[in-house]
C-alpha atoms as a PDB file:
ATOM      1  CA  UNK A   1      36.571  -2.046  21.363  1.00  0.00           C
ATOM      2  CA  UNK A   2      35.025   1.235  20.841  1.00  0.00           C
ATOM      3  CA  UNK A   3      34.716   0.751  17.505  1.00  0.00           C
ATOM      4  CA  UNK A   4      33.482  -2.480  17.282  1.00  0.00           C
ATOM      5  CA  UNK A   5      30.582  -0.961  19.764  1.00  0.00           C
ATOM      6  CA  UNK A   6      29.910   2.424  17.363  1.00  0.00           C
ATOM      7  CA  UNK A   7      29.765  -0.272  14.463  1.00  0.00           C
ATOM      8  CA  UNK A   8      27.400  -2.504  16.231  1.00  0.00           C
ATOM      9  CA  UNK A   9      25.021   0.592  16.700  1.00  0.00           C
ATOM     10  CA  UNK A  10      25.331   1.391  13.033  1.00  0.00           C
ATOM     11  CA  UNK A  11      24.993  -2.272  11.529  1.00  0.00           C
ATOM     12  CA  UNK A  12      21.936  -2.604  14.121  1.00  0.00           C
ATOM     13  CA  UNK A  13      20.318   0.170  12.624  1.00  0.00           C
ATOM     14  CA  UNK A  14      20.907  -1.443   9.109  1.00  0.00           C
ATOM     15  CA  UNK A  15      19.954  -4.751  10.458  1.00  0.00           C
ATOM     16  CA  UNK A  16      16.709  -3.304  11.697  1.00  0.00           C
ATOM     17  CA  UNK A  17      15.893  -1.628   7.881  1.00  0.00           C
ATOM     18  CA  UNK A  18      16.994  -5.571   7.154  1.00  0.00           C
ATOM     19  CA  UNK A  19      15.188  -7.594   9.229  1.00  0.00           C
ATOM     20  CA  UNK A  20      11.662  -5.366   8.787  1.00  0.00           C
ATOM     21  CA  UNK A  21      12.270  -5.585   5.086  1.00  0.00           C
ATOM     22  CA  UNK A  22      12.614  -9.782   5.478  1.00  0.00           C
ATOM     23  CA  UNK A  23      10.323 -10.694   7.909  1.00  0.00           C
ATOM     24  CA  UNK A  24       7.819  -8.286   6.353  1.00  0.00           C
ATOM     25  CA  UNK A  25       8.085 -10.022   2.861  1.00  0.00           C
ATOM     26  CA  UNK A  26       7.739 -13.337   4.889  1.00  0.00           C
ATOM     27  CA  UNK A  27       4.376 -12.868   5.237  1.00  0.00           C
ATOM     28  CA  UNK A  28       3.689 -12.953   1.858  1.00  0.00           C
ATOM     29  CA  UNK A  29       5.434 -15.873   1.524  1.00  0.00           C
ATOM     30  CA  UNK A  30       3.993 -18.959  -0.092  1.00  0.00           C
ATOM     31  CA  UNK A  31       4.611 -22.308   1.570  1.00  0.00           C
ATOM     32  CA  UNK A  32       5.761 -24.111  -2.208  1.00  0.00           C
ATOM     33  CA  UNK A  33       7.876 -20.925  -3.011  1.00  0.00           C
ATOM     34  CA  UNK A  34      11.673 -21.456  -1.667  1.00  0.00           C
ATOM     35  CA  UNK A  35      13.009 -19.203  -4.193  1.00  0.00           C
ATOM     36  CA  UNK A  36      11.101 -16.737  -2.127  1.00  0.00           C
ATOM     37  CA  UNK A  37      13.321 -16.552   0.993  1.00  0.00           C
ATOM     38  CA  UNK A  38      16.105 -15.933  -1.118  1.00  0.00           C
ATOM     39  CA  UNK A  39      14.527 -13.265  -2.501  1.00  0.00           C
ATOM     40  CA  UNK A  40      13.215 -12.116   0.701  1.00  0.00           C
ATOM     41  CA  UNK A  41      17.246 -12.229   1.905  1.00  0.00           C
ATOM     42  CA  UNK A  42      18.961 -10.961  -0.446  1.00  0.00           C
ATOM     43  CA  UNK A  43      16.130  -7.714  -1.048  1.00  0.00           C
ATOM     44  CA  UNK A  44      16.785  -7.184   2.753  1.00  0.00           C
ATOM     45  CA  UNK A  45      20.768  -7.251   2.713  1.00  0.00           C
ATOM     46  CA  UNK A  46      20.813  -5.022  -0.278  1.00  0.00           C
ATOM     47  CA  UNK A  47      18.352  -2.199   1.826  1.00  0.00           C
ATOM     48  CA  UNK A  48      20.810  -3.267   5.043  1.00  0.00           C
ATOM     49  CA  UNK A  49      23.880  -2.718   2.977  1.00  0.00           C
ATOM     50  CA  UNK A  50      23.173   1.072   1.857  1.00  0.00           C
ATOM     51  CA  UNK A  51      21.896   2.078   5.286  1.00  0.00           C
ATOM     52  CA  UNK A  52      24.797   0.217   6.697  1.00  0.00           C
ATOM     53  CA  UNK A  53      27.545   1.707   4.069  1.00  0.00           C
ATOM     54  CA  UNK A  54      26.424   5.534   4.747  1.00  0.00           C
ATOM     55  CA  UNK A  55      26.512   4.829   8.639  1.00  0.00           C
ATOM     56  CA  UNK A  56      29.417   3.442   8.844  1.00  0.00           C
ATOM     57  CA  UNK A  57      31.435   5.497   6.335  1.00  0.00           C
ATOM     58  CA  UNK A  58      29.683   8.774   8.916  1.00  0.00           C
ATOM     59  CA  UNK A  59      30.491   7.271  12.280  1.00  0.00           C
ATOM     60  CA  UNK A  60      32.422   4.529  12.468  1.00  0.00           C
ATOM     61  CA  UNK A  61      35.697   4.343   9.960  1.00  0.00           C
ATOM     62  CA  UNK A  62      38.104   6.942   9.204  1.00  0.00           C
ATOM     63  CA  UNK A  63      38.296   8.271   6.003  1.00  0.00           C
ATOM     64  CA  UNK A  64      40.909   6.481   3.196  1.00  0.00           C
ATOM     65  CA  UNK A  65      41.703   8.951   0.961  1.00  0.00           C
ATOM     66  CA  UNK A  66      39.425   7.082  -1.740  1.00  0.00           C
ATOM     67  CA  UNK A  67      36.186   8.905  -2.480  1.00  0.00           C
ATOM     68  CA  UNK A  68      32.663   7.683  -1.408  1.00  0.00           C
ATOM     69  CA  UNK A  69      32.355   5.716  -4.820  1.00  0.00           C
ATOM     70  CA  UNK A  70      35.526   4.376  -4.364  1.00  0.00           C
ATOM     71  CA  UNK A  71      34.771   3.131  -0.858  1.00  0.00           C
ATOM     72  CA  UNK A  72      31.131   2.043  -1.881  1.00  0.00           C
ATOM     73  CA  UNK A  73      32.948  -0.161  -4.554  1.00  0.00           C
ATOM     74  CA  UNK A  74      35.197  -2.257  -1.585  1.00  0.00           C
ATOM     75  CA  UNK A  75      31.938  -2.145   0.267  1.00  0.00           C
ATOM     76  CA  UNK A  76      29.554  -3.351  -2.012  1.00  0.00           C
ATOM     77  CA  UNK A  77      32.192  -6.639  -3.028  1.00  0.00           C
ATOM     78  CA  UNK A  78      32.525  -7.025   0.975  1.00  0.00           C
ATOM     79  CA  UNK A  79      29.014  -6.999   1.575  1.00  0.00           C
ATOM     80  CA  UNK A  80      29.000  -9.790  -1.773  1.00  0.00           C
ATOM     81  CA  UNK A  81      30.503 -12.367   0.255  1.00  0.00           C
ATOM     82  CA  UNK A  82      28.271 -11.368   3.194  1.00  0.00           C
ATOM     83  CA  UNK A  83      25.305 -11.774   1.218  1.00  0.00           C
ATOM     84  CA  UNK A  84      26.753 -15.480   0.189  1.00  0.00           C
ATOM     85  CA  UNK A  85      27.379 -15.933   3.473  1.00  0.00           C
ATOM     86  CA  UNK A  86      24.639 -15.218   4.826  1.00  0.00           C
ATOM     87  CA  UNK A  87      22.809 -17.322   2.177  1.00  0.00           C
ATOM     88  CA  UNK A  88      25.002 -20.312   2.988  1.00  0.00           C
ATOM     89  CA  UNK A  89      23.743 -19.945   6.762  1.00  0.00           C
ATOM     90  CA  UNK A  90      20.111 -19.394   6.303  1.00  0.00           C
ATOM     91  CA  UNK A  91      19.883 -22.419   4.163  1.00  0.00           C
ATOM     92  CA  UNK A  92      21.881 -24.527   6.294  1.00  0.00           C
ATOM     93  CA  UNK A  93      19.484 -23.450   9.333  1.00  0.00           C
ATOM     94  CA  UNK A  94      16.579 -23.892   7.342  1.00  0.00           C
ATOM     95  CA  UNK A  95      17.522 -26.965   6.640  1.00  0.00           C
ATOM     96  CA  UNK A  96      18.094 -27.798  10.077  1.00  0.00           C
ATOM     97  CA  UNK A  97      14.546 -26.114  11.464  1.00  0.00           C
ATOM     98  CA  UNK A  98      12.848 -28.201   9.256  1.00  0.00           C
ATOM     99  CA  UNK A  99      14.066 -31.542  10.488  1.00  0.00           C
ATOM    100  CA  UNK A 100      11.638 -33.575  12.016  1.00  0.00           C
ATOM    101  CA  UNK A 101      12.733 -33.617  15.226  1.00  0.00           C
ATOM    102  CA  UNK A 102      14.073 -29.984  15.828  1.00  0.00           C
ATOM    103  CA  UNK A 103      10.267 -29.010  14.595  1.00  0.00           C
ATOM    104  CA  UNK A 104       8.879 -28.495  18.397  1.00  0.00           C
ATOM    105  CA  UNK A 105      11.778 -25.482  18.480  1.00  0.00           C
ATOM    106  CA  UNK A 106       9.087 -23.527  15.793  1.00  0.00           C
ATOM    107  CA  UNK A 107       7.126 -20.926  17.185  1.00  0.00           C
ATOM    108  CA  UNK A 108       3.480 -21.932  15.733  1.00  0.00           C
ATOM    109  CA  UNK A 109       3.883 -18.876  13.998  1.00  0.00           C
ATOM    110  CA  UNK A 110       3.649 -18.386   9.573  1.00  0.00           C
ATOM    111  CA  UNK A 111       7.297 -19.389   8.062  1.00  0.00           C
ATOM    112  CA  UNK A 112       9.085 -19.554  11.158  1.00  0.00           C
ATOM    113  CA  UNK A 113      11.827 -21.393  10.366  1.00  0.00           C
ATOM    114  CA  UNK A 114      12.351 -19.251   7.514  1.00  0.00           C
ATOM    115  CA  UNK A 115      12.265 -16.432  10.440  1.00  0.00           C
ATOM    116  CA  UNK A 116      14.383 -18.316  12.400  1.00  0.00           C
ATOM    117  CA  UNK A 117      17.197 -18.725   9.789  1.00  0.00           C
ATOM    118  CA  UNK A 118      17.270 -15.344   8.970  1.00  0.00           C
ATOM    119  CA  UNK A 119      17.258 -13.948  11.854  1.00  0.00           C
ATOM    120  CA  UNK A 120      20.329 -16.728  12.624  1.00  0.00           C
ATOM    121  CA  UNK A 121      22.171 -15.850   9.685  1.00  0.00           C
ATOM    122  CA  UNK A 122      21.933 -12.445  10.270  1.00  0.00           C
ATOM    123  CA  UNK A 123      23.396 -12.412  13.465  1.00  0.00           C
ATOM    124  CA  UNK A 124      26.467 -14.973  12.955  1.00  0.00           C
ATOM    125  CA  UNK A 125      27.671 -13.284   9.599  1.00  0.00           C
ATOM    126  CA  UNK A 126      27.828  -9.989  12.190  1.00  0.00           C
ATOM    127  CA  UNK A 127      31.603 -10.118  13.540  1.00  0.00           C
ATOM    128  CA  UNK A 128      33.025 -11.155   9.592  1.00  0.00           C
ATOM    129  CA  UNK A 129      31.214  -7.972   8.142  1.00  0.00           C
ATOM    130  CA  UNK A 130      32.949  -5.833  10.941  1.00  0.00           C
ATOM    131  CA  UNK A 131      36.625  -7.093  10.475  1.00  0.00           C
ATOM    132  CA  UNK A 132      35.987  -7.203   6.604  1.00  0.00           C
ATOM    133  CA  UNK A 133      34.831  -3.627   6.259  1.00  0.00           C
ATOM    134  CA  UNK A 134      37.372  -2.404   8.988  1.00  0.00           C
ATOM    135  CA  UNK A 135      40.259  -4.488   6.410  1.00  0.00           C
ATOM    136  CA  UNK A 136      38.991  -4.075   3.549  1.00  0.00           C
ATOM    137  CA  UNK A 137      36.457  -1.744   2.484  1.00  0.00           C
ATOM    138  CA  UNK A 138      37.746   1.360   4.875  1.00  0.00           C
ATOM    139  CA  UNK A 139      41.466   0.621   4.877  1.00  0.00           C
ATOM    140  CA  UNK A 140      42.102   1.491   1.098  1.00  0.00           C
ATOM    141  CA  UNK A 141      39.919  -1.147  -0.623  1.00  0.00           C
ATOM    142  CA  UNK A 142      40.670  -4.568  -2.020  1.00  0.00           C
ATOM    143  CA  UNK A 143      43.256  -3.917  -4.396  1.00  0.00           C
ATOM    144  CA  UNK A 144      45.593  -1.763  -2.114  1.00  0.00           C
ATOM    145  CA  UNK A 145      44.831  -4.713   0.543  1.00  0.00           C
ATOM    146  CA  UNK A 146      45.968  -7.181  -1.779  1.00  0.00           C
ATOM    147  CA  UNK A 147      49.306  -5.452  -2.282  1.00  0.00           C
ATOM    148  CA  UNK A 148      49.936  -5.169   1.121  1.00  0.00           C
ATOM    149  CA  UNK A 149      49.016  -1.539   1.370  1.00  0.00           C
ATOM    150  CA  UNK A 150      46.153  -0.728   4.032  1.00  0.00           C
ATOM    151  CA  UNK A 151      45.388   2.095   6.123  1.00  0.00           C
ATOM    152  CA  UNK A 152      44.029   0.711   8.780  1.00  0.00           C
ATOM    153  CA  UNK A 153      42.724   2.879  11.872  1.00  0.00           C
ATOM    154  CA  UNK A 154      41.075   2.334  15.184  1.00  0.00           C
END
């Protein structure tokens, strides 16, 4: 549980470098540019996932044996699927914002659903990215996880 909590402190603080970097490029967002809040996204998560990888590597998980590029490499294809995932769920919220009548839930506020969903998306993905990074990335990388090898701790 303690770990979970000293992760949560880290991935906040990479959530914060993410969520400034989004909603900050939201306000430049045109209303006839969807490609945009992908953009917006997947520029945050890639800020979110070096803040997060050099946090978390410092003061959450205990060392592998691999070295830092090695573990950045199991990171970075965890923090893939995150992205996707995180993708998936904005859209899907998005989509859901914008239906007609779940539009008096918007703040009259510029792109707030695309706020919304992000902010959504952000925060559901959270408890995945934990177990994933505590499984995968920090406990000997994908391929020793697919052979059954790990080194789990905490």
């Amino acid at each position: 549980m303690i770990l979970f909590a000293r992760y949560l402190l880290t991935a906040g603080t990479a959530t914060c470098v993410d969520v400034a970097l989004v909603q900050g490029l939201l306000t430049l967002i045109p209303r006839d540019a969807p490609l945009f809040f992908s953009f917006a996204v997947t520029a945050g998560a890639l800020a979110g996932v070096s803040v997060n990888f050099l946090l978390s590597r410092r003061y959450v998980f205990a060392r592998d044996g691999r070295t830092a590029q090695q573990q950045f490499a199991s990171f970075a294809a965890i923090c893939a699927t995150i992205l996707l995932l995180r993708l998936v769920i904005a859209a899907l919220l998005l989509t859901l914002l914008t239906l007609p009548f779940l539009s008096w839930l918007l703040l009259p506020i510029h792109a707030a659903a695309e706020r919304f969903a992000h902010l959504g998306s952000v925060g559901l993905v959270t408890i995945y990215s934990f177990f994933a990074h505590k499984h995968v990335s920090f406990a000997g990388g994908i391929v020793n996880r697919l052979a059954g090898r790990s080194t789990v701790v905490g």
